[in-house]
N, C-alpha and C. Protein backbone atom coordinates (compact mmCIF):
# COMPACT_ATOMS: atom_id res chain seq x y z
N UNK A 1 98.81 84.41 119.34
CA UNK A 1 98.10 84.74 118.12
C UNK A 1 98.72 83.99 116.94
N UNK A 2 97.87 84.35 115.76
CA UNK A 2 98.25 83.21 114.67
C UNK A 2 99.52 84.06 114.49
N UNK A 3 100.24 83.72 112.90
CA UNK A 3 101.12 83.73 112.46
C UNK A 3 100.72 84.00 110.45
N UNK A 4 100.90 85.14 109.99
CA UNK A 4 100.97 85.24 108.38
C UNK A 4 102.11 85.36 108.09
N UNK A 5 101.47 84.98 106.77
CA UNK A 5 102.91 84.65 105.36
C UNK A 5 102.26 85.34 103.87
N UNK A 6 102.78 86.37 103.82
CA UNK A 6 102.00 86.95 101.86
C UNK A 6 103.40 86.86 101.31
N UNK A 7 103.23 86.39 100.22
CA UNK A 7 103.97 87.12 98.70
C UNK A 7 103.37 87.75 97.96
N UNK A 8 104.18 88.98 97.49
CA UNK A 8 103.28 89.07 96.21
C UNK A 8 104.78 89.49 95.06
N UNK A 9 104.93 89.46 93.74
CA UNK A 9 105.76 89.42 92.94
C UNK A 9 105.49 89.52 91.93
N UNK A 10 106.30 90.41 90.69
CA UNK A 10 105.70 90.30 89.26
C UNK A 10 105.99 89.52 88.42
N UNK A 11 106.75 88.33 89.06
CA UNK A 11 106.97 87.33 88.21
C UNK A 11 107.13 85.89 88.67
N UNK A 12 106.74 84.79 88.14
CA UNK A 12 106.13 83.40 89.60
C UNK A 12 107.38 83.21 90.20
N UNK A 13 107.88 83.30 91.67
CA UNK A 13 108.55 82.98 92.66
C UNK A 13 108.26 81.96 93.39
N UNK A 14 108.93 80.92 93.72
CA UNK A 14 108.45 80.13 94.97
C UNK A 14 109.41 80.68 96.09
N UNK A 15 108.31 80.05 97.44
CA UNK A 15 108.08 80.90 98.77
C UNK A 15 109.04 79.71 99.60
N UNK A 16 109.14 78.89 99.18
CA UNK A 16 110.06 77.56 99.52
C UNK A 16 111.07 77.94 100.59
N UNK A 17 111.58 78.44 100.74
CA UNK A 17 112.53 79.49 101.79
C UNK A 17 111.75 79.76 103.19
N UNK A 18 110.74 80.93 102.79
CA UNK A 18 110.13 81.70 103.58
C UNK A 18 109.21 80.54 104.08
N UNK A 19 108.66 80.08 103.68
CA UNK A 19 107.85 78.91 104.01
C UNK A 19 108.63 77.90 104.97
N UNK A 20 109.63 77.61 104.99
CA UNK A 20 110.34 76.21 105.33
C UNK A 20 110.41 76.80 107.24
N UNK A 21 110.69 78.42 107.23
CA UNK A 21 110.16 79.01 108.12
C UNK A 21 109.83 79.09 109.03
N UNK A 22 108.55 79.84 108.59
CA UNK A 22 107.25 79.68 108.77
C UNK A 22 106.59 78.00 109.51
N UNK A 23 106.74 77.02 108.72
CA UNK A 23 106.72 75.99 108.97
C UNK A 23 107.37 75.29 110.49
N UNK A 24 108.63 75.89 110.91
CA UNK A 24 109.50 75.56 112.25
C UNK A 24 108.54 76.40 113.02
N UNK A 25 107.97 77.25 113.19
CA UNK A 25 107.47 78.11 114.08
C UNK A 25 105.48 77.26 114.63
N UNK A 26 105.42 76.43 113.46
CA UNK A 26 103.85 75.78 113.37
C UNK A 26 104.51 74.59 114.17
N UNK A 27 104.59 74.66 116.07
CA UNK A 27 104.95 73.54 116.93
C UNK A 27 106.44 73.41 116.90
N UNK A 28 107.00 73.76 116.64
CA UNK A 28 108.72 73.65 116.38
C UNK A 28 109.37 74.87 117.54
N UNK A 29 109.78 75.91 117.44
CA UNK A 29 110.34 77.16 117.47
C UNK A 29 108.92 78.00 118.00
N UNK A 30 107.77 77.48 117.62
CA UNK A 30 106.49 78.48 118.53
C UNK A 30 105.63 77.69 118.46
N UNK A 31 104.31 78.39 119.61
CA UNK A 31 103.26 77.85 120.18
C UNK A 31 102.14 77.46 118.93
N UNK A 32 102.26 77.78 117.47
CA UNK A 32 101.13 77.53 116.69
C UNK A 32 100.93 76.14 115.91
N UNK A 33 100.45 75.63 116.88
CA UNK A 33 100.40 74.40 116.75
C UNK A 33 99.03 73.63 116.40
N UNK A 34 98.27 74.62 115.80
CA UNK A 34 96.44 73.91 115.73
C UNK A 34 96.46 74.31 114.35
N UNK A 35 97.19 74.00 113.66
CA UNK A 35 97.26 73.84 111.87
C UNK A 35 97.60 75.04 111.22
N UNK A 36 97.54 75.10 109.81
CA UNK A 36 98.52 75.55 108.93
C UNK A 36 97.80 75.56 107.46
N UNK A 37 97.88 76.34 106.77
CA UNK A 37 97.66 76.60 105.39
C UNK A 37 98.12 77.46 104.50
N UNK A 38 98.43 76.94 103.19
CA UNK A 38 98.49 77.86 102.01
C UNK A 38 98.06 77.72 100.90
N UNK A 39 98.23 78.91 100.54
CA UNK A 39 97.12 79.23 99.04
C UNK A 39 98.55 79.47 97.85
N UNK A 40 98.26 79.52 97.03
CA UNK A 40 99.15 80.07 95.12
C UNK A 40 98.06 80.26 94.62
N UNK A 41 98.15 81.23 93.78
CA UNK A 41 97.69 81.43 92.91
C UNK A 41 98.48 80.73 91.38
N UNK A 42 97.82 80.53 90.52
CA UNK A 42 98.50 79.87 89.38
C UNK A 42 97.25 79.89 88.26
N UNK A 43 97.51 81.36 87.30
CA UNK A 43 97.18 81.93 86.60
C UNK A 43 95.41 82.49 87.07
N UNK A 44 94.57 81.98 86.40
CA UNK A 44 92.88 82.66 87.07
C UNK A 44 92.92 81.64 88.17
N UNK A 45 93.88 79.76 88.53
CA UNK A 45 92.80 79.02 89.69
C UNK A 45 94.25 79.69 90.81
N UNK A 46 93.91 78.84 91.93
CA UNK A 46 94.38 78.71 92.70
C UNK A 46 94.66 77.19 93.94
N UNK A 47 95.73 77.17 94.34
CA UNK A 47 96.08 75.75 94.40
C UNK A 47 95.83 75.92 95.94
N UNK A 48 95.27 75.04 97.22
CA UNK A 48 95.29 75.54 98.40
C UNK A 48 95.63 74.21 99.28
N UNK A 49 96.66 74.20 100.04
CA UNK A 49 97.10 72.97 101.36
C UNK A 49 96.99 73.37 102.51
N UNK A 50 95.87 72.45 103.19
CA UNK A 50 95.47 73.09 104.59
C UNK A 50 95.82 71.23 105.95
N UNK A 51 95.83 71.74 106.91
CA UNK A 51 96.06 71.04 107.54
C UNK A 51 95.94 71.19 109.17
N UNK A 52 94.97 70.24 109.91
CA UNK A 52 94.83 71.15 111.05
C UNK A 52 95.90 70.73 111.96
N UNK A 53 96.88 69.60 111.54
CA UNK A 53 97.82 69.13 112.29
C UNK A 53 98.90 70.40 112.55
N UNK A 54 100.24 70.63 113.69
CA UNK A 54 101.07 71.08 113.32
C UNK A 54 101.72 71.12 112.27
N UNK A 55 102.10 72.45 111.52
CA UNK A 55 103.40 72.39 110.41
C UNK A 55 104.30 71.49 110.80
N UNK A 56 105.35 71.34 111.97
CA UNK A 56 106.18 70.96 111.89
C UNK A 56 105.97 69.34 111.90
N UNK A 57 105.03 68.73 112.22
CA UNK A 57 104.57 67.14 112.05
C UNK A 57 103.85 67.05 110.89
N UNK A 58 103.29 67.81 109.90
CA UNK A 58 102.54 67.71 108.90
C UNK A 58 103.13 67.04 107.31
N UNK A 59 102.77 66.06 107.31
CA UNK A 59 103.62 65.33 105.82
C UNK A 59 102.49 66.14 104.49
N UNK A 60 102.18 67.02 104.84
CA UNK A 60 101.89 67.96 103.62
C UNK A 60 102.42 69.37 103.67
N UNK A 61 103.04 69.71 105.01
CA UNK A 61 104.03 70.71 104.84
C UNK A 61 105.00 70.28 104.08
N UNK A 62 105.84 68.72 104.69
CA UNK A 62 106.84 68.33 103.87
C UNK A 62 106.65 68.31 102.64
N UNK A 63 105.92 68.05 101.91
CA UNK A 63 104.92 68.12 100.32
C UNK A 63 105.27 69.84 99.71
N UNK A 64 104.60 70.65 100.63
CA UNK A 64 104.99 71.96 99.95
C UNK A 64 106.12 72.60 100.03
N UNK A 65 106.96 72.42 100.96
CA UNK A 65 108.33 72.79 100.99
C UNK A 65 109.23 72.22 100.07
N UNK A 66 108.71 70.51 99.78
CA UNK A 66 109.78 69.93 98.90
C UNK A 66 109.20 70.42 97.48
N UNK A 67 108.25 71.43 97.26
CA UNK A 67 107.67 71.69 96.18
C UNK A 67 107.58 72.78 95.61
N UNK A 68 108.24 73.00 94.91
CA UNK A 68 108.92 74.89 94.32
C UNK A 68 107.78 75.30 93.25
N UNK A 69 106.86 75.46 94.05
CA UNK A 69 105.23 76.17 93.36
C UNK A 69 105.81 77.12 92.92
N UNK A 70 105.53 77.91 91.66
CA UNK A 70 106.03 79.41 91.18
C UNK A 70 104.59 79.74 91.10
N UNK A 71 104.23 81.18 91.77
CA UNK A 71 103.53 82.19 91.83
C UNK A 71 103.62 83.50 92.36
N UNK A 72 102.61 83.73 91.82
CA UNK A 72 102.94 85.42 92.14
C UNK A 72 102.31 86.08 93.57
N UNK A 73 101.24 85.39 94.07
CA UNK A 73 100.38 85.90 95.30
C UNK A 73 100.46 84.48 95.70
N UNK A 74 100.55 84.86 97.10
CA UNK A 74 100.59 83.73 98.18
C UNK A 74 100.38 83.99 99.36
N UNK A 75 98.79 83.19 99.92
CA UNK A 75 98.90 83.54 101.40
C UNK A 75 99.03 82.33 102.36
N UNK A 76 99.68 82.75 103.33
CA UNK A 76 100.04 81.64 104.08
C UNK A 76 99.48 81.97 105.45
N UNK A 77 99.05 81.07 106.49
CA UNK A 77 98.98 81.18 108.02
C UNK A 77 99.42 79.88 109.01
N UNK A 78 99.54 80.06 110.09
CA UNK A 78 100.06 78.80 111.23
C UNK A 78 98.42 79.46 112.17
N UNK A 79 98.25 78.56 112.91
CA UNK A 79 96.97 78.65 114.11
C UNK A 79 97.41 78.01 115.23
N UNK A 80 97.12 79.58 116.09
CA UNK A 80 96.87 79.32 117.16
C UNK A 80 95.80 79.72 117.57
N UNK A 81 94.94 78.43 117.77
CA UNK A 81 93.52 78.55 117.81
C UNK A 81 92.64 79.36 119.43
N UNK A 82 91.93 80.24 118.75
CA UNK A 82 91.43 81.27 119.90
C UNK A 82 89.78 80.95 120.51
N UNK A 83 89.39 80.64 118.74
CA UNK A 83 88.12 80.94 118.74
C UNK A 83 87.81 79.63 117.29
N UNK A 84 86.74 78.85 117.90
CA UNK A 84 86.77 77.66 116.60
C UNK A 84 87.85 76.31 117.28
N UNK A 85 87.26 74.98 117.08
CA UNK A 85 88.20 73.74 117.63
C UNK A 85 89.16 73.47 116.67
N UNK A 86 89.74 72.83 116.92
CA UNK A 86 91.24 72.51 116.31
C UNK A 86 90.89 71.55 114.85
N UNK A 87 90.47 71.93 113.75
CA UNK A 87 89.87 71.41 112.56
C UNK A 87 89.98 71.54 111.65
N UNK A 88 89.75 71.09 110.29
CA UNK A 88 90.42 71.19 109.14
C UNK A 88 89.19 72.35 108.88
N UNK A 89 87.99 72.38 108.86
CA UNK A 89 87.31 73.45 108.42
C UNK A 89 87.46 74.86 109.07
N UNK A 90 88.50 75.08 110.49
CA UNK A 90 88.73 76.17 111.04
C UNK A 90 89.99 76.56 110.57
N UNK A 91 90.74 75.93 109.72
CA UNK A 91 91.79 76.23 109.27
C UNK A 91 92.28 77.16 108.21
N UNK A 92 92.85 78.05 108.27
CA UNK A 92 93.19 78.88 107.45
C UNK A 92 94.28 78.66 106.53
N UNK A 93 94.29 79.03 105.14
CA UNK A 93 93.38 80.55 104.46
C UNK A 93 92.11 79.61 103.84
N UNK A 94 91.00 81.00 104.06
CA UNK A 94 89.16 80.70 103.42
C UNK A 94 89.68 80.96 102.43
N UNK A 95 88.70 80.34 101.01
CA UNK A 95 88.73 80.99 99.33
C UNK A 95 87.10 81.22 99.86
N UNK A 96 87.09 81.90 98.94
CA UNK A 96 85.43 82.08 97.95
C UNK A 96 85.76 82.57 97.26
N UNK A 97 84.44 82.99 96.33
CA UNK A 97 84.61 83.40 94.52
C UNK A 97 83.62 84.72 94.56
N UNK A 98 84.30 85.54 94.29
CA UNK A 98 83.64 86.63 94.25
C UNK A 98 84.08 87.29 92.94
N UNK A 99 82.92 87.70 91.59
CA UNK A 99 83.12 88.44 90.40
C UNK A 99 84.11 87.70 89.87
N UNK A 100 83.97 86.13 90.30
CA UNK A 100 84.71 85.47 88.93
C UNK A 100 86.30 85.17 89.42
N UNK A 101 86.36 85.66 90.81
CA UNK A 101 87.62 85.14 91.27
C UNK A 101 87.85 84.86 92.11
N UNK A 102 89.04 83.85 92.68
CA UNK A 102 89.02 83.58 93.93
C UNK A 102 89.71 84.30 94.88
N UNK A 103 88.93 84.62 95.91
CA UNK A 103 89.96 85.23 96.87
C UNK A 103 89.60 84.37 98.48
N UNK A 104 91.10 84.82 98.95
CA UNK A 104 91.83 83.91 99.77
C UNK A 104 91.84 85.37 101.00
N UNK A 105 91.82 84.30 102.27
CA UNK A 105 91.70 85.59 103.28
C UNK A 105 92.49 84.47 104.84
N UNK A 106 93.46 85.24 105.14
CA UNK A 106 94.33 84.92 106.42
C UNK A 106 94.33 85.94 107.29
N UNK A 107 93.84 85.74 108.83
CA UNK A 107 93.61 86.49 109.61
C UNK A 107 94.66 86.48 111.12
N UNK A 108 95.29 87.05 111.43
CA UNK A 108 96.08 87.44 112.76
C UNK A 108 95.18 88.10 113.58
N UNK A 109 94.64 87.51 114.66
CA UNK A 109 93.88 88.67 116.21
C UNK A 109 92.62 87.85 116.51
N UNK A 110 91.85 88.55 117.10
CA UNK A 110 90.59 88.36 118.13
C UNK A 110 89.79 89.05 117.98
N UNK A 111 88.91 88.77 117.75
CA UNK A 111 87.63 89.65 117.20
C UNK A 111 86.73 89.54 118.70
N UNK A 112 85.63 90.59 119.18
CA UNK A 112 84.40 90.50 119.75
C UNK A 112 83.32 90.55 118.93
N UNK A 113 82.07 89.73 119.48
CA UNK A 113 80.89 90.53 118.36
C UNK A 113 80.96 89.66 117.38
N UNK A 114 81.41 89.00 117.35
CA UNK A 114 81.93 88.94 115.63
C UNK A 114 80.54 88.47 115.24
N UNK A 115 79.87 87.65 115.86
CA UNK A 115 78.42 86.50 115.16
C UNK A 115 77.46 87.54 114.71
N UNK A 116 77.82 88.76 115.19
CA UNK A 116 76.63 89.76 114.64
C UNK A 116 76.67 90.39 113.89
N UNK A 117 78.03 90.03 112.93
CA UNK A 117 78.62 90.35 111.29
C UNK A 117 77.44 89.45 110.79
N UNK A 118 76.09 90.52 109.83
CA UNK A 118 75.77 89.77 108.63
C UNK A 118 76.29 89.50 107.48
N UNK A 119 76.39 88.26 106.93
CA UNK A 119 77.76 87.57 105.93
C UNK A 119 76.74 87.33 104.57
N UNK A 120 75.10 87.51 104.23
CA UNK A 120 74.59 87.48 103.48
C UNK A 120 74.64 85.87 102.77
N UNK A 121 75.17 86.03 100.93
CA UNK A 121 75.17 84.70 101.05
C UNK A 121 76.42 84.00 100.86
N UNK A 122 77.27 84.89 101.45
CA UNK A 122 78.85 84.23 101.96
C UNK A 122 78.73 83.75 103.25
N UNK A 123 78.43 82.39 103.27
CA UNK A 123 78.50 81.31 105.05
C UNK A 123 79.70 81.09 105.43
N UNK A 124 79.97 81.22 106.80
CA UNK A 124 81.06 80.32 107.64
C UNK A 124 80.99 78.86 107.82
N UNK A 125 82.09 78.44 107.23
CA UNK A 125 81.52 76.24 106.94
C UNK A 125 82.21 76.27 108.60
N UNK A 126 83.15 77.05 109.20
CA UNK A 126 83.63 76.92 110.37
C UNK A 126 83.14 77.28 111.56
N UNK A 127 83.59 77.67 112.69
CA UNK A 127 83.35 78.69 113.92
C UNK A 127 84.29 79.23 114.23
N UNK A 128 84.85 79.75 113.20
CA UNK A 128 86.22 80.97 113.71
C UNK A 128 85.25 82.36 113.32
N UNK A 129 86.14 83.17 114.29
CA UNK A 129 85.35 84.80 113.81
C UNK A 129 86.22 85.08 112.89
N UNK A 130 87.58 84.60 112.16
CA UNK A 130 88.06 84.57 111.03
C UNK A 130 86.79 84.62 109.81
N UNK A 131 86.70 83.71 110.04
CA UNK A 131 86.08 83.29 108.79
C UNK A 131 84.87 83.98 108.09
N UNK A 132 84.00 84.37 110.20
CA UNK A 132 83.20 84.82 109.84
C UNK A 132 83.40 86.50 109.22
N UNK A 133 84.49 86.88 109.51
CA UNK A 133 84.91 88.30 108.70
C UNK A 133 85.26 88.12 107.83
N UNK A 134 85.66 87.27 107.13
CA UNK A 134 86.19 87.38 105.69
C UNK A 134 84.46 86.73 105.01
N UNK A 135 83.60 86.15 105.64
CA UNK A 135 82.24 86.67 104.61
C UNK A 135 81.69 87.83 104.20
N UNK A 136 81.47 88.23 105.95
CA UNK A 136 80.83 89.47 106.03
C UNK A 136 81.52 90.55 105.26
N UNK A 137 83.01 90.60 105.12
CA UNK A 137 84.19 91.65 104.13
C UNK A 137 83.68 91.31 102.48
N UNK A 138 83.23 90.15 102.29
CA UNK A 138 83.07 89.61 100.66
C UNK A 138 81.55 90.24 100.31
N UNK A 139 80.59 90.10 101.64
CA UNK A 139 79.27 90.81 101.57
C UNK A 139 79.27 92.28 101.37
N UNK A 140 79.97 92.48 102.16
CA UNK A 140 79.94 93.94 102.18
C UNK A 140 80.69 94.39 100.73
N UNK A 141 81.94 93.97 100.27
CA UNK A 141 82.12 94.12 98.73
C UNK A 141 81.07 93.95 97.51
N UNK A 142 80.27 92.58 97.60
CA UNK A 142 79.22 92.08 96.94
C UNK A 142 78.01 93.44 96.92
N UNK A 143 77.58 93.79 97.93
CA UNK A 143 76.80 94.24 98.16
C UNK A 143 77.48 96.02 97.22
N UNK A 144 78.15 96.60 98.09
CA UNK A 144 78.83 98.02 96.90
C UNK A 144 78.97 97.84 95.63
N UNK A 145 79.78 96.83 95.55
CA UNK A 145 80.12 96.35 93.88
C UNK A 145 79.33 95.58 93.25
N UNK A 146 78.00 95.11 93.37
CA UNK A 146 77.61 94.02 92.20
C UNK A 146 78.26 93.84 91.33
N UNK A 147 78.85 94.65 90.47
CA UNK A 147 79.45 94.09 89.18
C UNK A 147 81.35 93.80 89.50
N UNK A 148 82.11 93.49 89.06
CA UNK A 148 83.55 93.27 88.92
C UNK A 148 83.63 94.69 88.97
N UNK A 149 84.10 95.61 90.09
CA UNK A 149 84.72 96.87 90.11
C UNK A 149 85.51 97.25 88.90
N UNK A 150 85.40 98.14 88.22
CA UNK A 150 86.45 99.54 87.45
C UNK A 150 87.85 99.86 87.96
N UNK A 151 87.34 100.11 88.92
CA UNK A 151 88.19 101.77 89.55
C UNK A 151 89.04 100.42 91.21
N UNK A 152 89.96 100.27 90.92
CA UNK A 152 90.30 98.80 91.99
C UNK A 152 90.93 100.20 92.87
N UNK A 153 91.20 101.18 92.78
CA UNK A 153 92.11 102.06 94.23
C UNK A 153 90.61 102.71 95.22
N UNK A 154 89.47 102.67 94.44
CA UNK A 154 88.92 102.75 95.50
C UNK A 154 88.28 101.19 96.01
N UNK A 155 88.33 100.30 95.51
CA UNK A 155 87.90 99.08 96.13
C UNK A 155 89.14 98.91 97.28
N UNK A 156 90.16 98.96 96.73
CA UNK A 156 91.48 99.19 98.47
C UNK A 156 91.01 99.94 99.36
N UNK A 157 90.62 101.09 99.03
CA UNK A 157 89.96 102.39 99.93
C UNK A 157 89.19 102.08 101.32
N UNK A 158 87.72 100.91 100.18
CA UNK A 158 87.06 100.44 100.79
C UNK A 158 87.23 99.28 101.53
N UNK A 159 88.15 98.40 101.32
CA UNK A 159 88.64 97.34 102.07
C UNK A 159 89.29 97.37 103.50
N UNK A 160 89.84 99.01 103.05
CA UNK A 160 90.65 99.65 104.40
C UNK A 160 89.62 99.87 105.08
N UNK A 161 88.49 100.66 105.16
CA UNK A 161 87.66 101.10 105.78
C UNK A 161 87.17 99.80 106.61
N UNK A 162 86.38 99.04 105.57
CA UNK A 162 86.02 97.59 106.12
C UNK A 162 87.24 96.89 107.17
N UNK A 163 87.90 97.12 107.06
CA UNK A 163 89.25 96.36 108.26
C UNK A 163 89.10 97.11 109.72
N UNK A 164 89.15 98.57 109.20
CA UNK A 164 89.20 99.32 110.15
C UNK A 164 87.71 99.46 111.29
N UNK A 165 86.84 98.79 110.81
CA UNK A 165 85.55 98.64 111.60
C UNK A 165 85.61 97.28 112.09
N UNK A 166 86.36 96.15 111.49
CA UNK A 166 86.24 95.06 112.08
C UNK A 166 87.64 95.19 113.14
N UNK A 167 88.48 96.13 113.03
CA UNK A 167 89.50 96.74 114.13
C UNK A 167 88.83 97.12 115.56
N UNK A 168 87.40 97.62 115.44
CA UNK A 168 86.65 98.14 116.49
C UNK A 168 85.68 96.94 116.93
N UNK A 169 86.09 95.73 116.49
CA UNK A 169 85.74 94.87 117.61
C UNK A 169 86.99 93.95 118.25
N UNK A 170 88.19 94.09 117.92
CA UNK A 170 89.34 93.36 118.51
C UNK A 170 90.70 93.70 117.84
N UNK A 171 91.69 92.82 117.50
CA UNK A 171 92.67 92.60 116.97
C UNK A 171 92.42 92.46 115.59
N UNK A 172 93.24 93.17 114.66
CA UNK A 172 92.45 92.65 113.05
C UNK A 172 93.53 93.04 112.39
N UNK A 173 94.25 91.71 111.82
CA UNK A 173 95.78 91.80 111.03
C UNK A 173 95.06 90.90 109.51
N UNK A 174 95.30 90.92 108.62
CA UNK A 174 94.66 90.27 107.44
C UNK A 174 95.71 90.61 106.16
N UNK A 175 95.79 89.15 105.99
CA UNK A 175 95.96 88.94 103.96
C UNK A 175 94.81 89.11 103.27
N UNK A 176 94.48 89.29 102.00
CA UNK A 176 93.25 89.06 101.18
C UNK A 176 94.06 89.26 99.56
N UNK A 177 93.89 88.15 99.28
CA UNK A 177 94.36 88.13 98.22
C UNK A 177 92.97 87.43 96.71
N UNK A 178 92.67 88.70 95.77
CA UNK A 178 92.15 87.74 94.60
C UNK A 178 93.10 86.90 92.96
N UNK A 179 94.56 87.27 93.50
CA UNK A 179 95.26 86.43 93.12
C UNK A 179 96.52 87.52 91.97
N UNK A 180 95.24 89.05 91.84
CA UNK A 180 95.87 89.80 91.30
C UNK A 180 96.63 90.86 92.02
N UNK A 181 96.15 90.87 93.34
CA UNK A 181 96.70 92.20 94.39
C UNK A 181 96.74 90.96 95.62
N UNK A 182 97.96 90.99 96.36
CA UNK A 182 97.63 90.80 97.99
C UNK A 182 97.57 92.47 99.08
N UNK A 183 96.51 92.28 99.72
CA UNK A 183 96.10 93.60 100.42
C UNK A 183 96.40 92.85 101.62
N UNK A 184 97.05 94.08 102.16
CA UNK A 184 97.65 93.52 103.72
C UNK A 184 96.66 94.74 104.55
N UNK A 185 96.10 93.89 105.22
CA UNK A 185 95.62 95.42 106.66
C UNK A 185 96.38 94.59 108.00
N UNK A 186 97.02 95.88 108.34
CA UNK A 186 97.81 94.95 109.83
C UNK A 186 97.43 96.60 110.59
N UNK A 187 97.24 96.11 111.97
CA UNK A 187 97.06 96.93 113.24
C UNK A 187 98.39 97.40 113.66
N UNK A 188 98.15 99.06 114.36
CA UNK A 188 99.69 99.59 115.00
C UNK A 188 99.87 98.90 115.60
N UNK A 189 100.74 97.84 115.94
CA UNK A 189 101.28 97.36 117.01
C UNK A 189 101.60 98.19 118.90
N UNK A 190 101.64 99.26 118.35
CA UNK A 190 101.58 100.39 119.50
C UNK A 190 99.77 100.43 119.65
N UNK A 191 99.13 99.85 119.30
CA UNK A 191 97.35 100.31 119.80
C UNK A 191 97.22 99.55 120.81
């Protein structure tokens, strides 16, 4: 299975450490060897390096490691590809823009079913069932919230819920970050 990386912090940190990592394990130290990505946030944009090569052969890992990004949310992943060919568009972390912001979504597990997630008008540019859950998760937000949510502890509420149904078709570990919260849903490891 893949491999995640979140920060989150109240003041800009670089991940340069944790990353350098992370990075030995993408073909080095482990099997995730079908590419690699990360996201920063850096103030409303967000900066994103994806790559479907291994981390550990990738001269844009070397780029972000030798590069002390300060931010506050950061998601990171390595692939080991399950589902989707070995490609820069299957590569993780997805953005889209939802209510004016971007959010970033990294997925750990195996989904069943997944093609029969309606994603509305959030598309998969890939063929990972990654991807295709982090539409169908932005639809299903889009769709409750039309407007930029109020009340953000029940939008967590609902995010949990939403994880926990895409739990009942496989494995479902996830970052989601809109740059102001990273939300982690990870599975008991005992299930």
């Amino acid at each position: 299975m893949c491999e995640l990386l979140g920060m989150s912090a109240n003041v800009p940190t670089d991940i340069c450490f944790s990353f350098s990592g992370l990075v030995q394990r993408g073909g080095g130290t482990g099997p995730h060897k079908d590419g690699w990505g990360i996201t920063f946030y850096e103030g409303l944009g967000c900066r994103t390096f994806k790559d479907p090569l291994p981390s550990i052969d990738s001269p844009i890992a070397r780029l972000v490691q030798d590069y002390p990004i300060k931010s506050c949310a950061v998601v990171s992943h390595i692939r080991q590809a399950n589902r989707g060919r070995v490609a820069l568009e299957n590569t993780h972390p997805f953005t889209r823009e939802l209510w004016g912001r971007h959010w970033t979504f990294a997925h750990n597990g195996q989904l069943r079913g997944y093609r029969t997630l309606q994603t509305g008008n959030f598309r998969p540019v890939g063929q990972t069932d990654s991807e295709q859950a982090f539409c169908w998760l932005l639809a299903r937000l889009a769709e409750r919230y039309p407007h930029t949510p109020r009340h953000w502890p029940s939008v967590f509420r609902y995010i949990d819920e939403l994880a926990d149904t895409l739990r009942q078709k496989g494995i479902f570990n996830m970052l989601l970050s809109d740059g102001c919260y990273v939300i982690v849903a990870m599975q008991n490891i005992l299930d």
